[in-house]
Every structure is written in C-alpha cells, then in structure tokens.
C-alpha atoms as a PDB file:
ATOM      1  CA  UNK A   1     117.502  98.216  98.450  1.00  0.00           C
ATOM      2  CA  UNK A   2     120.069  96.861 100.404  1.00  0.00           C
ATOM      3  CA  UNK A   3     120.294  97.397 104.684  1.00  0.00           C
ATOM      4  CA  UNK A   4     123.759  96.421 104.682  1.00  0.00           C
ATOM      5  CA  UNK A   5     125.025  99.545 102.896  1.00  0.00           C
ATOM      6  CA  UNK A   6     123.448 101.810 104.469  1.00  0.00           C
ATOM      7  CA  UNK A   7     124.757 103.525 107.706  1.00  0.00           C
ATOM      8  CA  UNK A   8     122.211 103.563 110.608  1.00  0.00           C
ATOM      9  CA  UNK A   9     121.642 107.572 109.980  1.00  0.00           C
ATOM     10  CA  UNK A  10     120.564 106.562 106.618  1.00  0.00           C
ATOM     11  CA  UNK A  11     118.193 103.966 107.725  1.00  0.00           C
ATOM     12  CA  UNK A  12     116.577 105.610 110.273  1.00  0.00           C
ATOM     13  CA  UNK A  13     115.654 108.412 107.673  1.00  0.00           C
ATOM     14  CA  UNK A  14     114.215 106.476 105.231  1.00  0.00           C
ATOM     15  CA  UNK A  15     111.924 104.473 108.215  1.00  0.00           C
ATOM     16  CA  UNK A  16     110.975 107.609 109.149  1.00  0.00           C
ATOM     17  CA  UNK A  17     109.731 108.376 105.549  1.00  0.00           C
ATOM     18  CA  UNK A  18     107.185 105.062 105.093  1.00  0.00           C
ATOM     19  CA  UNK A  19     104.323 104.682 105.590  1.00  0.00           C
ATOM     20  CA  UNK A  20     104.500 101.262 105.708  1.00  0.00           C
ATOM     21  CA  UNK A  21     107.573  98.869 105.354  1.00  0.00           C
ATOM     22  CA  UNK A  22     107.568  95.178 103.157  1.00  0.00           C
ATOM     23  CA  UNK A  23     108.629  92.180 105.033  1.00  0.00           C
ATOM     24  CA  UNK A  24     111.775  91.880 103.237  1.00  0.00           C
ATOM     25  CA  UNK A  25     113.365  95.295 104.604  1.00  0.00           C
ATOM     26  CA  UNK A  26     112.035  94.417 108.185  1.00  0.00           C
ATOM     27  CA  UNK A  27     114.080  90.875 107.557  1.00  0.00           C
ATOM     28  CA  UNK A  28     116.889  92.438 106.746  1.00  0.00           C
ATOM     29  CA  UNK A  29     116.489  95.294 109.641  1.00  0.00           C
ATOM     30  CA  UNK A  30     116.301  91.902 111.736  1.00  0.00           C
ATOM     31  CA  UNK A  31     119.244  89.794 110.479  1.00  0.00           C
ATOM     32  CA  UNK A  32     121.990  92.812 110.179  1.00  0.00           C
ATOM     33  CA  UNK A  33     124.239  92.483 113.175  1.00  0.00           C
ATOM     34  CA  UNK A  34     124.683  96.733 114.822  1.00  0.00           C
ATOM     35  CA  UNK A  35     122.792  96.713 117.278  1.00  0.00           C
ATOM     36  CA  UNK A  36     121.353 100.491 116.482  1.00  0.00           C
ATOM     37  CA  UNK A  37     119.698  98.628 113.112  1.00  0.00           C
ATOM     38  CA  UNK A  38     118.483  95.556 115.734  1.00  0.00           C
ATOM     39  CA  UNK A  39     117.274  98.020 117.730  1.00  0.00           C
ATOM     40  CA  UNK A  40     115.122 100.167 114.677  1.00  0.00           C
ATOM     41  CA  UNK A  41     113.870  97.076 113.743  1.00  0.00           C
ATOM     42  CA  UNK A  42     112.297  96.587 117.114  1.00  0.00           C
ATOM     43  CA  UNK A  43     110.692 100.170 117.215  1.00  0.00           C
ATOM     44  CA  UNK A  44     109.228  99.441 113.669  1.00  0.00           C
ATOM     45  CA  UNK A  45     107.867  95.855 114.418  1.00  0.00           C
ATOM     46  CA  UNK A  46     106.798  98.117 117.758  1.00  0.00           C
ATOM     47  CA  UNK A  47     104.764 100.663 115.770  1.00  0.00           C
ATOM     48  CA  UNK A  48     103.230  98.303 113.538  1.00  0.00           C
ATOM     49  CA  UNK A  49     101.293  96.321 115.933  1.00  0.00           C
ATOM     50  CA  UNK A  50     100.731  99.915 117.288  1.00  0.00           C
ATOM     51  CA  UNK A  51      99.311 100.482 114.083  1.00  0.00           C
ATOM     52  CA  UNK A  52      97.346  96.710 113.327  1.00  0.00           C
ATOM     53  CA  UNK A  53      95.623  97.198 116.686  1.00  0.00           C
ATOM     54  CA  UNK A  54      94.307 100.802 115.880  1.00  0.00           C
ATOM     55  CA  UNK A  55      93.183  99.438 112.281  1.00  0.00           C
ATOM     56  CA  UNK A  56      91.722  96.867 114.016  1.00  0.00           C
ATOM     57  CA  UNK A  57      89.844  99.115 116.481  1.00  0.00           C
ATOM     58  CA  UNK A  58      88.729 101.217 113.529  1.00  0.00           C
ATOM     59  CA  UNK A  59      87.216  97.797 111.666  1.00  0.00           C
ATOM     60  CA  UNK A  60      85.461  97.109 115.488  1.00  0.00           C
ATOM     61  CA  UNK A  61      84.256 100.787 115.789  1.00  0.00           C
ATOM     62  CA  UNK A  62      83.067 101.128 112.446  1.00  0.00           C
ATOM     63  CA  UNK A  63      80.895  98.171 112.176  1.00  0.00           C
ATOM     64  CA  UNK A  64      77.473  99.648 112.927  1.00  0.00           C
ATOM     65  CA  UNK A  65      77.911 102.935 109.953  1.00  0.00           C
ATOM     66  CA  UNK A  66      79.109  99.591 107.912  1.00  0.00           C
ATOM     67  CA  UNK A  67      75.609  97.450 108.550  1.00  0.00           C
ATOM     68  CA  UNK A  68      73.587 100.803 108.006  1.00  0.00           C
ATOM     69  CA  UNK A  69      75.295 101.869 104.374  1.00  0.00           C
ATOM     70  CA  UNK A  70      74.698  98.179 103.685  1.00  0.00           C
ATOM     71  CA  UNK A  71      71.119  98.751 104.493  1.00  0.00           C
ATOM     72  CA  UNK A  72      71.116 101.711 101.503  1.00  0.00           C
ATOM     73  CA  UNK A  73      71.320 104.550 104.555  1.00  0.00           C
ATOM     74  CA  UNK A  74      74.138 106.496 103.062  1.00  0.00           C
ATOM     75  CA  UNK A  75      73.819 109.757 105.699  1.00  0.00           C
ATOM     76  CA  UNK A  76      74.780 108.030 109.000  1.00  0.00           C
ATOM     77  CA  UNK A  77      74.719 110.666 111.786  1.00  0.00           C
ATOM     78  CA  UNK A  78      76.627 109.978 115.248  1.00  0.00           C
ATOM     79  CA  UNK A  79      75.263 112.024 118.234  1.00  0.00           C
ATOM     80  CA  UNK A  80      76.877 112.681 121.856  1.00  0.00           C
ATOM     81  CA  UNK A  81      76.773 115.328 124.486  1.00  0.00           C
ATOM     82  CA  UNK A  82      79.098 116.055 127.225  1.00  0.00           C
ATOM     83  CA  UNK A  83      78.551 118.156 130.176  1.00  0.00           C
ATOM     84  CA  UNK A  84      75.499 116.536 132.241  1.00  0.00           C
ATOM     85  CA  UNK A  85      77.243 116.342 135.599  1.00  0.00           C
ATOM     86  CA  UNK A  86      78.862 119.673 136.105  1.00  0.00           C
ATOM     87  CA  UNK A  87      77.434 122.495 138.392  1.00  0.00           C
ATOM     88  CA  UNK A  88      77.896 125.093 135.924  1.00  0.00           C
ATOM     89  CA  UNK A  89      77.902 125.684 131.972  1.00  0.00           C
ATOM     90  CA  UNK A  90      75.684 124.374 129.291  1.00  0.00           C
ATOM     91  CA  UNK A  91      75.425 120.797 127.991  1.00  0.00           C
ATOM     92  CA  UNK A  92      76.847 120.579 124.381  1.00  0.00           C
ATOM     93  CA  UNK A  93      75.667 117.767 121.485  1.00  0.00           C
ATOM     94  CA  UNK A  94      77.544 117.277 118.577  1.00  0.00           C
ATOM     95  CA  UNK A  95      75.816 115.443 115.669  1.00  0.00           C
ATOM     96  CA  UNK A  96      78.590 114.013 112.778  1.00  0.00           C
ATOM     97  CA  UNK A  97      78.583 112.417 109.522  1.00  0.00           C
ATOM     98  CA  UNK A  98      81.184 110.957 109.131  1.00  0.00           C
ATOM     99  CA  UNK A  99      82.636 110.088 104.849  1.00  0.00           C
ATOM    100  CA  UNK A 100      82.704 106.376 104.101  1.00  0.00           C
ATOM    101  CA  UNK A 101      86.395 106.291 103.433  1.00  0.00           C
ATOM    102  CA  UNK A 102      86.981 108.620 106.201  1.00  0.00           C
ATOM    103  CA  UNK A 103      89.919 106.942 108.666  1.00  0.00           C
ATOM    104  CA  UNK A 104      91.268 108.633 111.474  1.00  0.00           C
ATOM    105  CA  UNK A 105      93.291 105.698 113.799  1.00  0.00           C
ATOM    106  CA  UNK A 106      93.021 106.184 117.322  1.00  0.00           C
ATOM    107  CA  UNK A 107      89.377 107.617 117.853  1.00  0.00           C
ATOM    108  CA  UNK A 108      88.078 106.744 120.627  1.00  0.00           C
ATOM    109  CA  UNK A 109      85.135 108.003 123.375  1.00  0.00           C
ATOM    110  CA  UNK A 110      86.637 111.532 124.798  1.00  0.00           C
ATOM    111  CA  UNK A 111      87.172 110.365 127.757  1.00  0.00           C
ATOM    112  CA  UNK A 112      90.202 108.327 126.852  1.00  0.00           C
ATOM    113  CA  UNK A 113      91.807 110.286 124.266  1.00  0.00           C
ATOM    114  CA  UNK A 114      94.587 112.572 125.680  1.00  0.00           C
ATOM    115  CA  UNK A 115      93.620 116.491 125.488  1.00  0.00           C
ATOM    116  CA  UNK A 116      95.956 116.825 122.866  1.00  0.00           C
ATOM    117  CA  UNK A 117      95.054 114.217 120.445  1.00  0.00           C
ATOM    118  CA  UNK A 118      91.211 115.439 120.859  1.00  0.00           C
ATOM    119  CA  UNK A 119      92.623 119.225 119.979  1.00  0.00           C
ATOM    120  CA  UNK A 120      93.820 117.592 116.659  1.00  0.00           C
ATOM    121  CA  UNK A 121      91.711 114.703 116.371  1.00  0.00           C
ATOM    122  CA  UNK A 122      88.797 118.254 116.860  1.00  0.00           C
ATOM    123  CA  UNK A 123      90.330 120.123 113.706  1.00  0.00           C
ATOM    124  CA  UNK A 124      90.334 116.920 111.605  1.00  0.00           C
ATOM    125  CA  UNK A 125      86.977 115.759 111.956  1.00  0.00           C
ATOM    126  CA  UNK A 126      86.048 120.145 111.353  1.00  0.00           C
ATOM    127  CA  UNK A 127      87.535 119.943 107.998  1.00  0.00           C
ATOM    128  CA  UNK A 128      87.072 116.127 106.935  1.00  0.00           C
ATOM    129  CA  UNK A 129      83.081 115.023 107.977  1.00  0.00           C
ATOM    130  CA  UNK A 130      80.760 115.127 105.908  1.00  0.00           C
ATOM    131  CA  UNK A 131      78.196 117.016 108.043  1.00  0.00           C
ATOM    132  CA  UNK A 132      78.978 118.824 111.674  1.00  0.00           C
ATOM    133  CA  UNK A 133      76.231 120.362 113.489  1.00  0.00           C
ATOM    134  CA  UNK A 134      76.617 121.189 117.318  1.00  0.00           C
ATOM    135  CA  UNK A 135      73.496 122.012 119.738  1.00  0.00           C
ATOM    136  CA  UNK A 136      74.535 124.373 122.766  1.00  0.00           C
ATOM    137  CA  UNK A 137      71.622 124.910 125.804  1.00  0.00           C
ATOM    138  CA  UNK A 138      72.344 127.043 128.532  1.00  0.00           C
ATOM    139  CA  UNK A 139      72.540 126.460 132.424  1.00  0.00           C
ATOM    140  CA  UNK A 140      69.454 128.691 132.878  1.00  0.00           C
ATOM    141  CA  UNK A 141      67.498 126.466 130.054  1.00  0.00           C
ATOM    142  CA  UNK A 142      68.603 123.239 131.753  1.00  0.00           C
ATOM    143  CA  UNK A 143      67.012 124.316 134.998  1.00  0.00           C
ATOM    144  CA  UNK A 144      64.059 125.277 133.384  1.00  0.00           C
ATOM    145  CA  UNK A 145      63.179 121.508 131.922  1.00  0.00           C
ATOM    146  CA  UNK A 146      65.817 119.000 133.822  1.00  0.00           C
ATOM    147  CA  UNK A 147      69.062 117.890 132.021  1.00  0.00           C
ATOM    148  CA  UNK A 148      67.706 114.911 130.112  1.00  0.00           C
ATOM    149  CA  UNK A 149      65.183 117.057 128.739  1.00  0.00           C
ATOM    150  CA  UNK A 150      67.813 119.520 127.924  1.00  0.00           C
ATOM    151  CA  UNK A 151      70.492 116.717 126.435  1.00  0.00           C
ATOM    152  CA  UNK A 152      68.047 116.151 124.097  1.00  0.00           C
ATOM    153  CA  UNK A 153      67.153 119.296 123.106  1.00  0.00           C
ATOM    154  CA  UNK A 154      70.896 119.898 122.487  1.00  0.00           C
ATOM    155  CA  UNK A 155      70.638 116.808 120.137  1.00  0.00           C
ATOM    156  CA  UNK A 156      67.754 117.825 118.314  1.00  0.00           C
ATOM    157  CA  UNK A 157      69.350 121.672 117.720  1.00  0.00           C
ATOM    158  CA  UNK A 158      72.966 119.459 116.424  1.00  0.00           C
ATOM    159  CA  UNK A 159      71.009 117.824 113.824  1.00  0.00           C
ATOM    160  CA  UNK A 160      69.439 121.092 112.559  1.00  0.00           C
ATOM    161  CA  UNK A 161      72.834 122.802 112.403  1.00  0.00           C
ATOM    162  CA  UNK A 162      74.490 119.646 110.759  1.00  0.00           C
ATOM    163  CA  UNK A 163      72.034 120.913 107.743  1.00  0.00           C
ATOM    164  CA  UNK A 164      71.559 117.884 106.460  1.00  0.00           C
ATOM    165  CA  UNK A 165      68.180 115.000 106.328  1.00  0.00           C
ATOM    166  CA  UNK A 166      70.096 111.580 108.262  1.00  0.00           C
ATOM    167  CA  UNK A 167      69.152 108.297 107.452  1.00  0.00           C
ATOM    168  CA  UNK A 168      69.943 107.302 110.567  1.00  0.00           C
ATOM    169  CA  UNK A 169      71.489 108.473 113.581  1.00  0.00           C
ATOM    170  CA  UNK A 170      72.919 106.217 116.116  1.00  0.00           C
ATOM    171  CA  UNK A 171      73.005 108.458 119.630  1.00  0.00           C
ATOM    172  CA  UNK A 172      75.005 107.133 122.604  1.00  0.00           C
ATOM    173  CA  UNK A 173      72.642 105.648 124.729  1.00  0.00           C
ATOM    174  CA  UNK A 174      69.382 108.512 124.471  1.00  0.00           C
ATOM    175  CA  UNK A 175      66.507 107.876 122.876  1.00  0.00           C
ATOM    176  CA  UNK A 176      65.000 111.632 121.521  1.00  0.00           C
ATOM    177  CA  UNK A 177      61.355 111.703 121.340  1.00  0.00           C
ATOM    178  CA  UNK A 178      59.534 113.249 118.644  1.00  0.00           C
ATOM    179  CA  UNK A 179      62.209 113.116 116.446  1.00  0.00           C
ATOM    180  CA  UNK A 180      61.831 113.246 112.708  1.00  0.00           C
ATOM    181  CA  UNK A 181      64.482 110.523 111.743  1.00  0.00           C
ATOM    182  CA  UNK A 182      65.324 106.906 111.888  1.00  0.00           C
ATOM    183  CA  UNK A 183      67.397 106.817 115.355  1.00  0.00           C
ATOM    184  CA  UNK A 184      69.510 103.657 117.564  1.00  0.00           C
ATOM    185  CA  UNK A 185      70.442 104.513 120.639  1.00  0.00           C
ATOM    186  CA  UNK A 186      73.828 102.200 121.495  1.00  0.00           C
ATOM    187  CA  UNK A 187      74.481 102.346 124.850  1.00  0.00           C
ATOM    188  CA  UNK A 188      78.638 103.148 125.507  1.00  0.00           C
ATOM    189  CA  UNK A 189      78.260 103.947 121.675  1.00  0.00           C
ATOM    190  CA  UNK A 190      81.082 106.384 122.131  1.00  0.00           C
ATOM    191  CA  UNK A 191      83.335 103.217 122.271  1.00  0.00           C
ATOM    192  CA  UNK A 192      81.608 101.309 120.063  1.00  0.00           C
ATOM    193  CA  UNK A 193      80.414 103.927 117.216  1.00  0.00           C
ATOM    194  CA  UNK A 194      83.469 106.090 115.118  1.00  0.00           C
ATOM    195  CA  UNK A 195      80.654 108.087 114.192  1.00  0.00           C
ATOM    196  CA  UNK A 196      79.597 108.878 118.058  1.00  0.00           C
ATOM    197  CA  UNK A 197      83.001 109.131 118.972  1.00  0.00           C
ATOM    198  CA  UNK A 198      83.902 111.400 116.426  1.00  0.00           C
ATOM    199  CA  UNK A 199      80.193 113.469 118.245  1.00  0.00           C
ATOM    200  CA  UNK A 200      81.888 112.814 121.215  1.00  0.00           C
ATOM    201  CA  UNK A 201      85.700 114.459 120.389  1.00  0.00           C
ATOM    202  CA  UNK A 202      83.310 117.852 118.819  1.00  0.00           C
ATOM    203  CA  UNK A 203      81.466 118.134 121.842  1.00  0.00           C
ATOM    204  CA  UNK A 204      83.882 117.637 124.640  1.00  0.00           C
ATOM    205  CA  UNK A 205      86.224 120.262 122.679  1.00  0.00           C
ATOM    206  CA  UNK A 206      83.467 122.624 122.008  1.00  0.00           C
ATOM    207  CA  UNK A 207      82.465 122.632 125.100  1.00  0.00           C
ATOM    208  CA  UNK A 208      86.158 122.666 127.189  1.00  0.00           C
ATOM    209  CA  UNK A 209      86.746 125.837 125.043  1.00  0.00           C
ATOM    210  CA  UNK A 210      83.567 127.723 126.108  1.00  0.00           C
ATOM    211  CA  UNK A 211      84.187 127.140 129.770  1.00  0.00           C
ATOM    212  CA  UNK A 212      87.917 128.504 129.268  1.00  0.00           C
ATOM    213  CA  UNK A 213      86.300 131.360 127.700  1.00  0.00           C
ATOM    214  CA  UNK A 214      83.661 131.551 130.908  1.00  0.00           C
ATOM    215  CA  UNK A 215      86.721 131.634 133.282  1.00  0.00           C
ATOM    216  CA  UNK A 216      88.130 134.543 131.718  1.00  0.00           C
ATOM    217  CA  UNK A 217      84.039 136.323 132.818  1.00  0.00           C
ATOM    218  CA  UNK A 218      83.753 134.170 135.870  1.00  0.00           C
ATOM    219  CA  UNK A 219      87.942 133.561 137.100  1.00  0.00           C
ATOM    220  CA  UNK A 220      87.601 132.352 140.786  1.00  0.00           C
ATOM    221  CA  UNK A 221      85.851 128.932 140.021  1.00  0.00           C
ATOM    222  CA  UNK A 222      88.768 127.349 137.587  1.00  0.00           C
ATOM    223  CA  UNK A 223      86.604 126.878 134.495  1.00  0.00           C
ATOM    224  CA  UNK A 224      89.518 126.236 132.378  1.00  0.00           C
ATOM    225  CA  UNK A 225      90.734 123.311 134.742  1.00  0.00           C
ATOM    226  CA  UNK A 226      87.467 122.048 135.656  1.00  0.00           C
ATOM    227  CA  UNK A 227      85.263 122.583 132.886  1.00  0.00           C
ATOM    228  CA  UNK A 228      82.646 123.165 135.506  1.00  0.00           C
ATOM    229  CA  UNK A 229      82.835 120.148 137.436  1.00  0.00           C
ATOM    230  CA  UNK A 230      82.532 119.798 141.122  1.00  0.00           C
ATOM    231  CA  UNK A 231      86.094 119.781 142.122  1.00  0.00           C
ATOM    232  CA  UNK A 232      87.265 121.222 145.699  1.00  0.00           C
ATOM    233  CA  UNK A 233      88.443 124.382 144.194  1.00  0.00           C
ATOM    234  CA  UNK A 234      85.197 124.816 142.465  1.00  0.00           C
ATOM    235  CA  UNK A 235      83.225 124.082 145.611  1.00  0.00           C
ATOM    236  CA  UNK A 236      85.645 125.949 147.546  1.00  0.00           C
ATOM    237  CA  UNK A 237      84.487 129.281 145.304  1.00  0.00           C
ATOM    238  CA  UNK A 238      80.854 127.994 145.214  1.00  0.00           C
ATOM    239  CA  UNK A 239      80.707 128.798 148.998  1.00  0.00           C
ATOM    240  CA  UNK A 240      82.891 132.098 149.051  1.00  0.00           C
ATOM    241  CA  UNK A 241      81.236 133.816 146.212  1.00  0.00           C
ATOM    242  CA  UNK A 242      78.141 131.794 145.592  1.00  0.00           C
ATOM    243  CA  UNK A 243      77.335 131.157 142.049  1.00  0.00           C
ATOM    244  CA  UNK A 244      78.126 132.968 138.613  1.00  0.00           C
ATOM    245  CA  UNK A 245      75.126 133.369 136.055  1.00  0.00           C
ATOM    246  CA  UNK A 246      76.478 130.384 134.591  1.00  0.00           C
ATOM    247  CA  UNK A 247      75.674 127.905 137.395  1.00  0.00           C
ATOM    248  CA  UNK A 248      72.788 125.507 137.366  1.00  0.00           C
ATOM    249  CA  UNK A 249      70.714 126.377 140.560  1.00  0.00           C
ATOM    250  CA  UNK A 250      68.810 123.048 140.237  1.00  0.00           C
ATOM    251  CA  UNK A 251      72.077 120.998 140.619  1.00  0.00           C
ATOM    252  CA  UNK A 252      73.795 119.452 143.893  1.00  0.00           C
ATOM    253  CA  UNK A 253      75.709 122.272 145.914  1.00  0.00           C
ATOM    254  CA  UNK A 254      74.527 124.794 143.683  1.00  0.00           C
ATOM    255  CA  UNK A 255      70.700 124.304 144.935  1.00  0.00           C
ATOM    256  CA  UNK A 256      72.076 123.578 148.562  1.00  0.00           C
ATOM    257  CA  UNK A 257      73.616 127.012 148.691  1.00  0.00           C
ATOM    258  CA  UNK A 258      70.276 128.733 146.964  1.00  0.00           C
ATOM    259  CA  UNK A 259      68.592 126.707 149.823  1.00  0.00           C
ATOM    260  CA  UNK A 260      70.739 128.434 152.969  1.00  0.00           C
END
C-alpha cells in the first residue's frame, strides 16, 4: 500500500483497524509531508511504546506462573483479599487460575488500575480464567477470630469455590496454615504476580459491589463511595447513628464508640 494516495480520512481508518503496523507503513506515515499524516504517525509510534511497555510488564508479571509450569505445576492459583482496614463489611479473597496463553495488557494490583478498567478488566478474567473461586467472611465472623485469622479463612473458602486441586498457589504476602496445597507467599505479589493481580481485580470488584449493595440497607454511611473505609463522612455517621449490623465492633472508632 501506498501513504501517498491516500487522504488523511483514509489513513486514519485503516490505523484504526490494526492491530499492529510494519515498519514500512510507519516510514512512510513519517516521511509524507501533511502534517495531519506527521501527526498520526506520532500517535501510532505513541501507542506502540504504550503497547511494548505493557507487553513488557506482562513478561515481568508473569514470570513466577512461568518458573512454576516449568516446574510441571500446570494449575497455578493466585490469591488476594481486599478489605482488611475498613470499619465495616466483610473481607473478600479471590483465588484465580489463570490459562497459560491468557494475556490481558495492563493488569496490574487494584489499587492502580482505574475503576473502570477493573469493571472490564472484572468481566474478562469471569469469562477467560481457568478457575475463579471467591471466599466472603462477614464483619461479625471477623470479630469473632481477628482479621488475619479471618483473611485467611476467606482464602481457604476461594480455593474451595475455585473447584479445582492447585499445584501451587502463590498468595500476596500470607502464609495460610493448615493448608492442603503447595503455597508462596510473595510479598507486593499483586504487582509482581498476573495471577494475584488478576485475585486482586475479582476481589476488590466483588467486594466494591457488595458494599454498594449495603448502602442501599445501610444509606447514611456512603458505602458506595467509601467501600467502608474510615472517611469523615463515614465517621461523621459512625457518631450520629452508631453502627449498622455490618460494622466490625472490634475495629478503631467502631470499638471506641461500643466503649462510650
């Protein structure tokens, strides 16, 4: 194909259609002389770095599942939890296998993916892993036996629902005791692991949609914007209503209120 005969509308539609482009359109893009092709050429080169760095990041992120499937472990189960620190709601696990060729650019710990790539990032990882199991213990349960105690629980219960027998499962920095299977904890391991992270993305979704559901029971402590958290609006209701049935009475402002 030739750049030169084709207007700029035509260019930027067929761009728009690749997946990737050879080095002898972007060399073209880069010697024609409008400045709208000079400038499409810029956004490509632009989005391919974008997308060398993220393939990069992947390679990085995917090198411990790599060393266990070379070991002849071909079930390789990520764990992570998310909701220790709130006053209120339960702590979630999410336990994921993830497919060897399985490739999703861009995954990352929870924390630093934007709410709207972990909503899609969420329904990917649903339909593409291998296995998905998530472990849900309530507020009351983690005042009854502490929050470690309960994070692990949590694990344990993902593993079970993930219905499958891991080889391994690498678990972001907890170690589970009495636990039937081969386990690494990797401390950060939701920025190190795609398999955690991926645990990580289920989780923190899961567990963001059953506090939005809890505000709609509970609507003065701003579930939905808080998830639970110990923001000044959540205090703020904390002290003028006291606390829901959802609220852990063993935790920070929660037990200093039960304490008045």
């Amino acid at each position: 194909m030739k750049i030169e005969n084709m207007s700029i509308t035509e260019i930027r539609e067929y761009l728009s259609k690749q997946e990737e482009v050879s080095a002898s359109v972007l060399k073209q893009l880069l010697a024609d002389q409008r400045k709208g092709v000079v400038e499409l050429a810029r956004q490509l080169t632009q989005r391919q770095e974008r997308q060398a760095k993220l393939a990069a990041k992947w390679e990085e992120m995917s090198q411990y599942e790599r060393a266990c499937r070379q070991q002849g472990k071909t079930i390789v189960v990520g764990i992570d939890e998310v909701g220790r620190g709130p006053l209120a709601g339960p702590v979630v696990a999410a336990a994921v296998a993830l497919k060897e060729d399985f490739y999703l650019p861009g995954l990352d710990d929870s924390k630093k993916v934007p709410e709207a790539m972990r909503q899609a990032f969420y329904e990917v990882i649903m339909r593409e892993a291998q296995y998905v199991g998530i472990g849900i213990v309530s507020a009351e349960r983690i005042d009854e036996i502490n929050i470690l105690e309960a994070t692990r629980e949590a694990m344990r219960h993902a593993v079970l629902e993930a219905g499958t027998r891991p080889d391994i499962c690498l678990i972001d920095a907890v170690q589970i005791p009495d636990f039937p299977f081969e386990q690494r904890p990797i401390i950060g391991g939701d920025g190190k692991s795609v398999s955690i992270a991926a645990a990580s993305i289920v989780a923190k979704v899961t567990r963001d949609r059953l506090m939005a559901e809890y505000s709609l029971l509970y609507p003065e402590y701003g579930f939905e914007k808080n998830a639970g958290y110990g923001t000044e609006e959540h205090l703020r209701a904390l002290h003028l209503v006291g606390p829901s049935p959802i609220h852990r009475r063993t935790f920070g402002a929660v037990k200093e209120l039960a304490a008045r």
